[in-house]
N, C-alpha and C. Protein backbone atom coordinates (compact mmCIF):
# COMPACT_ATOMS: atom_id res chain seq x y z
N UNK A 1 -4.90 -37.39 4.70
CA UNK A 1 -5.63 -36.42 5.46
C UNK A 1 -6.54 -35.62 4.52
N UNK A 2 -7.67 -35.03 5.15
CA UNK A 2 -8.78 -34.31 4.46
C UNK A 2 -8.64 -33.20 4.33
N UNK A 3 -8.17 -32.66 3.43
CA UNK A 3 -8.11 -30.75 3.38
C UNK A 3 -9.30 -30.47 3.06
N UNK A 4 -9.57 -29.42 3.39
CA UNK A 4 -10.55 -28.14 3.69
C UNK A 4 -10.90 -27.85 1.85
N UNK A 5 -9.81 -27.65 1.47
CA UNK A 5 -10.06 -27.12 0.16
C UNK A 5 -9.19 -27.98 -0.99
N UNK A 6 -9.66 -28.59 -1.15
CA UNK A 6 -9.14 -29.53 -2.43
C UNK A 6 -8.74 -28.88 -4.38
N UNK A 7 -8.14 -29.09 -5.23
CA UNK A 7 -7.57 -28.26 -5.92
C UNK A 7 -7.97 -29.84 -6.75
N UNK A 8 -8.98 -29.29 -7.88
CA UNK A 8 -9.04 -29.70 -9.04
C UNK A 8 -9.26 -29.38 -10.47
N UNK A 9 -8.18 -29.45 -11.35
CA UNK A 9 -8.15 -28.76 -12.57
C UNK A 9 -8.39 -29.54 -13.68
N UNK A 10 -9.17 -28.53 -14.51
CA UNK A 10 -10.02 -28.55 -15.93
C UNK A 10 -8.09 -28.56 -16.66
N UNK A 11 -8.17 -29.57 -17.57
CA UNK A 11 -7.51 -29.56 -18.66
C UNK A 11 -6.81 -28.20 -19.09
N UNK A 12 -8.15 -27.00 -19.12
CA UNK A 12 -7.50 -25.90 -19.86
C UNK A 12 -6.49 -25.18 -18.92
N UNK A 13 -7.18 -25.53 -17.38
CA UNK A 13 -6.60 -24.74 -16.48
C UNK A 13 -4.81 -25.47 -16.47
N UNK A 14 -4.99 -26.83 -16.44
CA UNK A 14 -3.27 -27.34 -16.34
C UNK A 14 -2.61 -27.39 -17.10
N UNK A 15 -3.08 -27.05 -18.60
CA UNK A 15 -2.06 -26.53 -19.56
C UNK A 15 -1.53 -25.24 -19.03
N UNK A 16 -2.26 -23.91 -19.02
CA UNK A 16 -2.19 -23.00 -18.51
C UNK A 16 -1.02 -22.65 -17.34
N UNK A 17 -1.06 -23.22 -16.70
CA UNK A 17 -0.10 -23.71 -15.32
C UNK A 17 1.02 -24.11 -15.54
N UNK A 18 0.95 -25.01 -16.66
CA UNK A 18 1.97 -25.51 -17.27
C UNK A 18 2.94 -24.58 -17.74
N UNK A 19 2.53 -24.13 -19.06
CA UNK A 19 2.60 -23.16 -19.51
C UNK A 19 3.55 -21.84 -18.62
N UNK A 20 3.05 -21.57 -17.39
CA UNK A 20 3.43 -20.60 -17.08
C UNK A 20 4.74 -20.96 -16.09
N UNK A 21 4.91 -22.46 -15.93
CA UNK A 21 6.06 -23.39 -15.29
C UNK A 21 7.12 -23.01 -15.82
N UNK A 22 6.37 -23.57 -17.14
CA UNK A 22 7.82 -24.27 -18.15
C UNK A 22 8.43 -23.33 -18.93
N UNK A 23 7.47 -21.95 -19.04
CA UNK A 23 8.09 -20.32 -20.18
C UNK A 23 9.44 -19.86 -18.83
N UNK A 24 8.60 -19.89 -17.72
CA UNK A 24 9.58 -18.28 -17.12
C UNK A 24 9.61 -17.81 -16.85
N UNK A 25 8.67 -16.82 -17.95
CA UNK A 25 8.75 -15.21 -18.20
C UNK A 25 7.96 -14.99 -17.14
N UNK A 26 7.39 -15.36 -15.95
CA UNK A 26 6.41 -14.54 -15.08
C UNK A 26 7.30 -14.68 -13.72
N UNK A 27 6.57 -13.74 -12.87
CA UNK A 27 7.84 -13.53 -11.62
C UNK A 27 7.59 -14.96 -11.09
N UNK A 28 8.31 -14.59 -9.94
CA UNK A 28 8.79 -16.07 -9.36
C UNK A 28 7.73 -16.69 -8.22
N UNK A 29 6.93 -15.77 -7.59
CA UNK A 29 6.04 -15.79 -6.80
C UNK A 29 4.76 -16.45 -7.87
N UNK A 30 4.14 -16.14 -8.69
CA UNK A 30 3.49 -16.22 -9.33
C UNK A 30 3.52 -17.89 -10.51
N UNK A 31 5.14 -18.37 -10.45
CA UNK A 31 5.24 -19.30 -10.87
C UNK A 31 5.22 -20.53 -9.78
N UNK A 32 5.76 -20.08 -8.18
CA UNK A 32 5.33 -21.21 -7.25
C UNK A 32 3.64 -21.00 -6.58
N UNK A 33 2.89 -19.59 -7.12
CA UNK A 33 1.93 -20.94 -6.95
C UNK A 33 1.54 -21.48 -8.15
N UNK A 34 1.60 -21.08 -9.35
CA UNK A 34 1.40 -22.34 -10.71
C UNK A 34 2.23 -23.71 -9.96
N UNK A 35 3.03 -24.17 -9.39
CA UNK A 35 3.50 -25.37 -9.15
C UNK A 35 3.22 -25.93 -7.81
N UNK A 36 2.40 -24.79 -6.97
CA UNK A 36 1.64 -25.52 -5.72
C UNK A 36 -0.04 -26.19 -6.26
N UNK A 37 -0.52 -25.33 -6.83
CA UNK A 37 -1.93 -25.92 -7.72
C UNK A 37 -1.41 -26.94 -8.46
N UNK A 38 -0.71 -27.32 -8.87
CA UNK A 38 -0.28 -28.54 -9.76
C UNK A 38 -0.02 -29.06 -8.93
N UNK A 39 0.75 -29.23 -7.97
CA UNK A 39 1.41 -30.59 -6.77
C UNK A 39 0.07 -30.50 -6.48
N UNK A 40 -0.48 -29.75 -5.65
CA UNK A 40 -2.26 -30.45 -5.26
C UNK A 40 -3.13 -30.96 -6.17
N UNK A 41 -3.24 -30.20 -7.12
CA UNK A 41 -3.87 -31.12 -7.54
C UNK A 41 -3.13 -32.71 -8.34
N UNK A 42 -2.14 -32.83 -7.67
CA UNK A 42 -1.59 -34.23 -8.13
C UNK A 42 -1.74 -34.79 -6.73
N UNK A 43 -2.15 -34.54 -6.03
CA UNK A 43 -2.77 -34.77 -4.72
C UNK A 43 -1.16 -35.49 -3.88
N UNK A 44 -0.40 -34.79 -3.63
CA UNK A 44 1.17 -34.35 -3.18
C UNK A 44 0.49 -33.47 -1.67
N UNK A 45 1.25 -34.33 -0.63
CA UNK A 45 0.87 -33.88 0.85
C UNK A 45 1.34 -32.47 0.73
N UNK A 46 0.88 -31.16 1.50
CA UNK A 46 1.27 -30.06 1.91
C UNK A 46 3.29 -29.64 2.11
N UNK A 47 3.33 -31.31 2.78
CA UNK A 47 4.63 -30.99 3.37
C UNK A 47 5.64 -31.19 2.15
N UNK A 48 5.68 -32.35 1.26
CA UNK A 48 6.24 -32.60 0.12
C UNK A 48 6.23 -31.09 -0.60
N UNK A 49 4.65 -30.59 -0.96
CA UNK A 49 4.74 -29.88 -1.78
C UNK A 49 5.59 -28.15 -1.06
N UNK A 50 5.55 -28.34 -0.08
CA UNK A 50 6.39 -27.29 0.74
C UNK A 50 8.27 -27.48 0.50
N UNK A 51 8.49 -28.87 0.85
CA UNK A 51 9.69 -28.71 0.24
C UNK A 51 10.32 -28.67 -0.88
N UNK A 52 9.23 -29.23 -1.98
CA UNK A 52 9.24 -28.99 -3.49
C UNK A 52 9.86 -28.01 -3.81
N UNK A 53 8.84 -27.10 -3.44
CA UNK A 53 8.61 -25.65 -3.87
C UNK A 53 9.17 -24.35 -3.01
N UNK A 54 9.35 -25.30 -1.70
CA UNK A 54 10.00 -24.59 -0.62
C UNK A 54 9.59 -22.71 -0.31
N UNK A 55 8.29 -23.35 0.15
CA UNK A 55 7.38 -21.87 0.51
C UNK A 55 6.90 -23.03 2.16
N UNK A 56 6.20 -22.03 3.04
CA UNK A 56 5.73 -22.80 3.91
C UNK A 56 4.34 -22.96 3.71
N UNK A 57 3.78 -24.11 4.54
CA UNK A 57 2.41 -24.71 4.49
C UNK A 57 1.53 -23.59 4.90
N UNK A 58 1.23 -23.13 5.11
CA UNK A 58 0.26 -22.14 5.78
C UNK A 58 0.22 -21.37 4.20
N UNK A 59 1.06 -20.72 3.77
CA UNK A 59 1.23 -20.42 2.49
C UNK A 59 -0.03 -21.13 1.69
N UNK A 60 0.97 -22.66 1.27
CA UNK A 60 0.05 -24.17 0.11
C UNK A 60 -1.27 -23.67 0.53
N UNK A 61 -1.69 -23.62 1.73
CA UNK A 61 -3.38 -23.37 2.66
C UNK A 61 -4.06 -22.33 1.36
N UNK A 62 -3.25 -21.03 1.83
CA UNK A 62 -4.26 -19.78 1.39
C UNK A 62 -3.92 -19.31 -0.34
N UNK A 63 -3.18 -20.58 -0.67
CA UNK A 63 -2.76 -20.82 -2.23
C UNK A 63 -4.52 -21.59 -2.81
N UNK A 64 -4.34 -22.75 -2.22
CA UNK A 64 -5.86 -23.51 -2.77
C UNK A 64 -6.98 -22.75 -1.75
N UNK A 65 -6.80 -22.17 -0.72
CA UNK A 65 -8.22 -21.52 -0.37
C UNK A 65 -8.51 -20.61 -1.54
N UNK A 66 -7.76 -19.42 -2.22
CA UNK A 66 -8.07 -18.56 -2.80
C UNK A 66 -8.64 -19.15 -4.56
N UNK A 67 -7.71 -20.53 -4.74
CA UNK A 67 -8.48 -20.96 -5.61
C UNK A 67 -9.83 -21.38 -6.01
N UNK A 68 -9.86 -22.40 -4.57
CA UNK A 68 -11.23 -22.59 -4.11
C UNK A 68 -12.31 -21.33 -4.48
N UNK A 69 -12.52 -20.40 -3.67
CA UNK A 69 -13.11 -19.20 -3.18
C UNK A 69 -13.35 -18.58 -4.48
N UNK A 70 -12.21 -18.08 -5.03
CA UNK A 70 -12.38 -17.13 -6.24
C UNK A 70 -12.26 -17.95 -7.63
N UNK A 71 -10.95 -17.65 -8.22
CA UNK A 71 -10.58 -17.95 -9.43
C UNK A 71 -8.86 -18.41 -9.95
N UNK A 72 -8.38 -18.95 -10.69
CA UNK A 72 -7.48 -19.58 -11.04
C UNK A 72 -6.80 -18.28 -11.00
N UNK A 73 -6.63 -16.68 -11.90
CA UNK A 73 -6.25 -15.96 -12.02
C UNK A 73 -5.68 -15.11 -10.58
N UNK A 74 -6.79 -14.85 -9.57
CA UNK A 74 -6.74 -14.56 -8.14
C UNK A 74 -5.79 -15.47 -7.36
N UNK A 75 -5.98 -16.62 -7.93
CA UNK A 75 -4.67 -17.70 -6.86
C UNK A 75 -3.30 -16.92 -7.28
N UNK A 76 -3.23 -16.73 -8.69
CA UNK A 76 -1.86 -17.18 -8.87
C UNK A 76 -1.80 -15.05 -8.86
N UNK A 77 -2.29 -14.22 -8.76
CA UNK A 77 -1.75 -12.76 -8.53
C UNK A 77 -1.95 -12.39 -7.30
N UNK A 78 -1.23 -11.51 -6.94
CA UNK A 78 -0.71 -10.89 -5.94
C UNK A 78 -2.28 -9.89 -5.50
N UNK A 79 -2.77 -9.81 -4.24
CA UNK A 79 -3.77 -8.86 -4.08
C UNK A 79 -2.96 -7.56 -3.51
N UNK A 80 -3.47 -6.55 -3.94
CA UNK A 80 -3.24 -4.80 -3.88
C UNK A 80 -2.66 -4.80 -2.41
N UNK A 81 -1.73 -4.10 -1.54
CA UNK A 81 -1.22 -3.93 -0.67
C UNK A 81 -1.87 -2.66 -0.15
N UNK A 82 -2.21 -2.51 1.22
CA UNK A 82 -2.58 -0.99 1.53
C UNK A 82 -1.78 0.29 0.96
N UNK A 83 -0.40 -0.47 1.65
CA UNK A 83 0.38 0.28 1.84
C UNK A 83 0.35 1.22 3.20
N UNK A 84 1.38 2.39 3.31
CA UNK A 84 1.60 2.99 4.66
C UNK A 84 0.26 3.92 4.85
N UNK A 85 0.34 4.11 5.98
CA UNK A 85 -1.14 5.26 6.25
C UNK A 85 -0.19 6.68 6.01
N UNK A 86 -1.15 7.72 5.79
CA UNK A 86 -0.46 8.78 4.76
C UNK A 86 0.11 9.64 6.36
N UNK A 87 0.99 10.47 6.31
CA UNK A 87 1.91 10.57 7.43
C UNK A 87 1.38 12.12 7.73
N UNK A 88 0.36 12.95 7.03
CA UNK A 88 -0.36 13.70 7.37
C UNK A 88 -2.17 13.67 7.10
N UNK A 89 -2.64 13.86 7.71
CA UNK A 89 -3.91 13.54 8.46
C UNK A 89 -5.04 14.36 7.75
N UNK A 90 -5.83 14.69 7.94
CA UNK A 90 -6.83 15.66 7.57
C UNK A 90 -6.99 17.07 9.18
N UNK A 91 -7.00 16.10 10.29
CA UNK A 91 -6.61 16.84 11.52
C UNK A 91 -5.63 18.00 10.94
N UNK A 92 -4.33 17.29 10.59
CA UNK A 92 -3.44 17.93 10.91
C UNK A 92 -3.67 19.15 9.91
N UNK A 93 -3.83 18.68 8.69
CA UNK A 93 -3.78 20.18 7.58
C UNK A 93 -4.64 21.04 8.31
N UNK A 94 -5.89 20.85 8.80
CA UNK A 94 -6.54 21.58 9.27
C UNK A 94 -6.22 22.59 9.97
N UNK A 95 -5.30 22.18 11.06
CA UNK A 95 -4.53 22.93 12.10
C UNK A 95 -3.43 23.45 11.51
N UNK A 96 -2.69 23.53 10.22
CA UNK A 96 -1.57 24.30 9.47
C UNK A 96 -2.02 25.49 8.79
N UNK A 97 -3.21 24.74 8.17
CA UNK A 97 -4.79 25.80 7.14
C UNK A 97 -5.36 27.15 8.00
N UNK A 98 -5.37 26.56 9.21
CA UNK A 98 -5.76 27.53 10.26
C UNK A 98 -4.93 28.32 10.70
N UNK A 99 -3.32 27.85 10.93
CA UNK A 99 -2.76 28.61 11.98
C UNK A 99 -2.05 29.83 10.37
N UNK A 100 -2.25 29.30 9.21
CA UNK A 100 -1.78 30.31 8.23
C UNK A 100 -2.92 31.01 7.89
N UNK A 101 -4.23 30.78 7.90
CA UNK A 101 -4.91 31.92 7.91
C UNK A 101 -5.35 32.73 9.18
N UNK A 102 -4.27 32.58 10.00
CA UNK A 102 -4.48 33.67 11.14
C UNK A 102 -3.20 34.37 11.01
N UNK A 103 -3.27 35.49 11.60
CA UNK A 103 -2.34 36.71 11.06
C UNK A 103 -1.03 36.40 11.86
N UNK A 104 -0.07 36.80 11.98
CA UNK A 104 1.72 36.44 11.98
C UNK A 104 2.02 36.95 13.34
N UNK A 105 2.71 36.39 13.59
CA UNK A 105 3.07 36.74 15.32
C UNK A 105 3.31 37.92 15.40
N UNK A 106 3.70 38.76 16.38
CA UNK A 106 4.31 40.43 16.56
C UNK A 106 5.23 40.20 16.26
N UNK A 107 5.35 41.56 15.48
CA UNK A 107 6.55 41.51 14.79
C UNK A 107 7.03 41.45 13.64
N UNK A 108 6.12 40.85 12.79
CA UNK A 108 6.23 40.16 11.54
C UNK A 108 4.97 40.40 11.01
N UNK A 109 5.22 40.67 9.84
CA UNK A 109 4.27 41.27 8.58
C UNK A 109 3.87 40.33 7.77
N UNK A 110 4.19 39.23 7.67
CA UNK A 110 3.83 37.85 6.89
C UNK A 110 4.52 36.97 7.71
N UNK A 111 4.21 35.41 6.63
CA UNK A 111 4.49 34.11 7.60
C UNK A 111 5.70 33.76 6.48
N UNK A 112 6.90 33.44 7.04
CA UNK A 112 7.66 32.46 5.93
C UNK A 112 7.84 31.02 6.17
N UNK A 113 8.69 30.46 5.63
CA UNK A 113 8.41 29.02 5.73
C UNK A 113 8.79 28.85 7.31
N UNK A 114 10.14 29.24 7.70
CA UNK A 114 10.90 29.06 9.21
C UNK A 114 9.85 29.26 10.45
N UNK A 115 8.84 30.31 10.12
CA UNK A 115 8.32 30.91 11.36
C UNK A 115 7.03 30.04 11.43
N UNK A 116 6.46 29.64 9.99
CA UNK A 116 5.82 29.17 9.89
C UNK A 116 5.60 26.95 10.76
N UNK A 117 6.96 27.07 10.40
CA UNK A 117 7.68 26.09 10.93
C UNK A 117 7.67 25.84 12.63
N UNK A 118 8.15 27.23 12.86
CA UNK A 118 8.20 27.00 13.82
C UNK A 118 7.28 26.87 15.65
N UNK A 119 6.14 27.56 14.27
CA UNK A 119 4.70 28.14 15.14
C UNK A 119 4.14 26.65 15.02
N UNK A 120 4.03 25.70 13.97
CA UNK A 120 3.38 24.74 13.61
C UNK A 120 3.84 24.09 14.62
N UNK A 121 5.12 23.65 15.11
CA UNK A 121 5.59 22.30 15.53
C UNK A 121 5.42 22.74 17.02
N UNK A 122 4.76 24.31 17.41
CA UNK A 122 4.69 24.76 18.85
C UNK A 122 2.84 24.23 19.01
N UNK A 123 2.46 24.48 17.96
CA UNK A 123 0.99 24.35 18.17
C UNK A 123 0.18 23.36 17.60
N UNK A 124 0.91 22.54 16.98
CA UNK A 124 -0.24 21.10 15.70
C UNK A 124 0.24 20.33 16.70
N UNK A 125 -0.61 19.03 16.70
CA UNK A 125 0.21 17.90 16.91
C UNK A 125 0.99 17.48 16.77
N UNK A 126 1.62 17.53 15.89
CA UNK A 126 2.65 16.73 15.39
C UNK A 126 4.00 17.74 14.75
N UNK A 127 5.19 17.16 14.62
CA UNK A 127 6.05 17.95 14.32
C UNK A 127 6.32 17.66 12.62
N UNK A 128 6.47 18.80 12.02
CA UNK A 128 6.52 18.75 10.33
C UNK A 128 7.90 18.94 9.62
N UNK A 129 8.20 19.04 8.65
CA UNK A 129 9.04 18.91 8.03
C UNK A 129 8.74 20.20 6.89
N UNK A 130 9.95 20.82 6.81
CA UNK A 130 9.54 21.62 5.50
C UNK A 130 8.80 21.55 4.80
N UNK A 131 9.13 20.15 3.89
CA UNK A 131 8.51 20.11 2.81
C UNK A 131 7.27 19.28 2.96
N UNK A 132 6.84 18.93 3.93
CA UNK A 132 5.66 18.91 4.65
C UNK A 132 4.69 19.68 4.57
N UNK A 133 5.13 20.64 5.02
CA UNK A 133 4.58 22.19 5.25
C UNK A 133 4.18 23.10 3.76
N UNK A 134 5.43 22.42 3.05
CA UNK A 134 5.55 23.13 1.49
C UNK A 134 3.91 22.31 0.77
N UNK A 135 4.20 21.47 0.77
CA UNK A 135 3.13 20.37 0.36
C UNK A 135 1.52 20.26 0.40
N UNK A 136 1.82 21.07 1.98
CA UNK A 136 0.30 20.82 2.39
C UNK A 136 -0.28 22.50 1.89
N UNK A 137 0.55 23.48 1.83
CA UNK A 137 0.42 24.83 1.65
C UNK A 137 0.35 24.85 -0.17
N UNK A 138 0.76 24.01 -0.96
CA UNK A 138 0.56 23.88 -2.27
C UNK A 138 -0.81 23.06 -2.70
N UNK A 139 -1.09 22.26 -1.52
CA UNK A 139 -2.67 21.73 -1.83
C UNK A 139 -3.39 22.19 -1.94
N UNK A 140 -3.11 23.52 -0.91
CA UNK A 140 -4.39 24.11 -0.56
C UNK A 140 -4.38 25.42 -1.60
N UNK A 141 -3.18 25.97 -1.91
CA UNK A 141 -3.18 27.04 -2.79
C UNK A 141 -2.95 28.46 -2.03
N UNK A 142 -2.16 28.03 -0.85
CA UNK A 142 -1.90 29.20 -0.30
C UNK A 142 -0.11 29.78 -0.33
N UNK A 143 -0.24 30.99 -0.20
CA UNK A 143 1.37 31.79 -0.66
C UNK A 143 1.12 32.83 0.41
N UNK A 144 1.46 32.31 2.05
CA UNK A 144 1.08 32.99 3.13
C UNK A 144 2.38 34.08 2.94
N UNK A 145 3.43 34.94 2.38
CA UNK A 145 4.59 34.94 2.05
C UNK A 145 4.39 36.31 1.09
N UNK A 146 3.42 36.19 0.22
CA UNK A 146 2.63 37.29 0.17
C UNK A 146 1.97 38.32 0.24
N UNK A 147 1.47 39.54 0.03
CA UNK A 147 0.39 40.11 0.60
C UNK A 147 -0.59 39.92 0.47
N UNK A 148 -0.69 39.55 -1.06
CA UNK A 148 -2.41 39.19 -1.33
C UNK A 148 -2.57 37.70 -1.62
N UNK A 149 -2.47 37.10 -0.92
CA UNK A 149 -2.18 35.54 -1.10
C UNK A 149 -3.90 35.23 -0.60
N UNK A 150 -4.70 36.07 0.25
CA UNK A 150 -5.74 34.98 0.19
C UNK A 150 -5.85 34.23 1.34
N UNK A 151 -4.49 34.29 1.97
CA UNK A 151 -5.14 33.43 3.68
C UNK A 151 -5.38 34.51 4.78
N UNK A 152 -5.15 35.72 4.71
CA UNK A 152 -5.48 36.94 5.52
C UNK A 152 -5.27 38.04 5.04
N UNK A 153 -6.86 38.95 5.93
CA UNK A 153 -7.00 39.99 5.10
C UNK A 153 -6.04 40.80 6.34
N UNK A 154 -5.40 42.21 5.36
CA UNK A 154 -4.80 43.08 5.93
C UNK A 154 -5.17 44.68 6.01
């Protein structure tokens, strides 16, 4: 059968491969695909080289696409992960930034963390966590807790 992306290596590149087989020392992800670029290019069906190496085919695919496409180095490393989306917003500080530079419910002469707490999770979107609250109030450089802290004049 005709693959899409065929895997053919320069001498320097299958020492290299080799090399990184037969040492070890590199993680384990990184050494099956050094041994999926070598089964292809020993021209070894997808499925063989799947149970070889025992990763699945769809995998072998975007192993020689990326070789194809980019570079020997790019096949065989891992690309950057997003990672999680950050669990407070720019919205949200906004609406914490705000509700501490407005002056303290009746009653109360400053904001502490509790009231502060507790006004937030009545009025932001979203419900916070202390040290949430601690966090986003240390970004900004405010010490609502204070008198002269800078988020309201008295």
């Amino acid at each position: 059968m005709n693959k899409k992306y065929s895997v053919c290596l320069t001498p320097d590149e299958r020492l290299f491969l080799e090399g990184i087989c037969r040492k070890g020392m590199h993680k384990s992800r990184k050494i099956r695909r050094a041994q999926v670029l070598l089964k292809s290019d020993a021209c070894l069906t997808d499925e063989v080289i799947a149970s070889e190496v025992n990763i699945s085919i769809p995998t072998i695919e975007r192993i020689r696409k990326r070789f194809c496409l980019e570079e020997l180095t790019s096949a065989l490393e891992e690309k950057p992960r997003s990672g999680p989306p950050p669990k407070v917003d720019l919205r949200l500080e906004t609406e914490v930034v705000a509700l501490v530079c407005s002056s303290p419910p009746n009653g109360y002469d400053r904001w502490t963390y509790e009231l502060l707490k507790r006004e937030a999770d009545q009025k932001c979107s979203k419900k916070l966590s202390k040290s949430t609250l601690r966090s986003i109030l240390k970004k900004h450089h405010l010490k609502p807790w204070k008198k002269r802290c800078g988020a309201f004049r008295t």
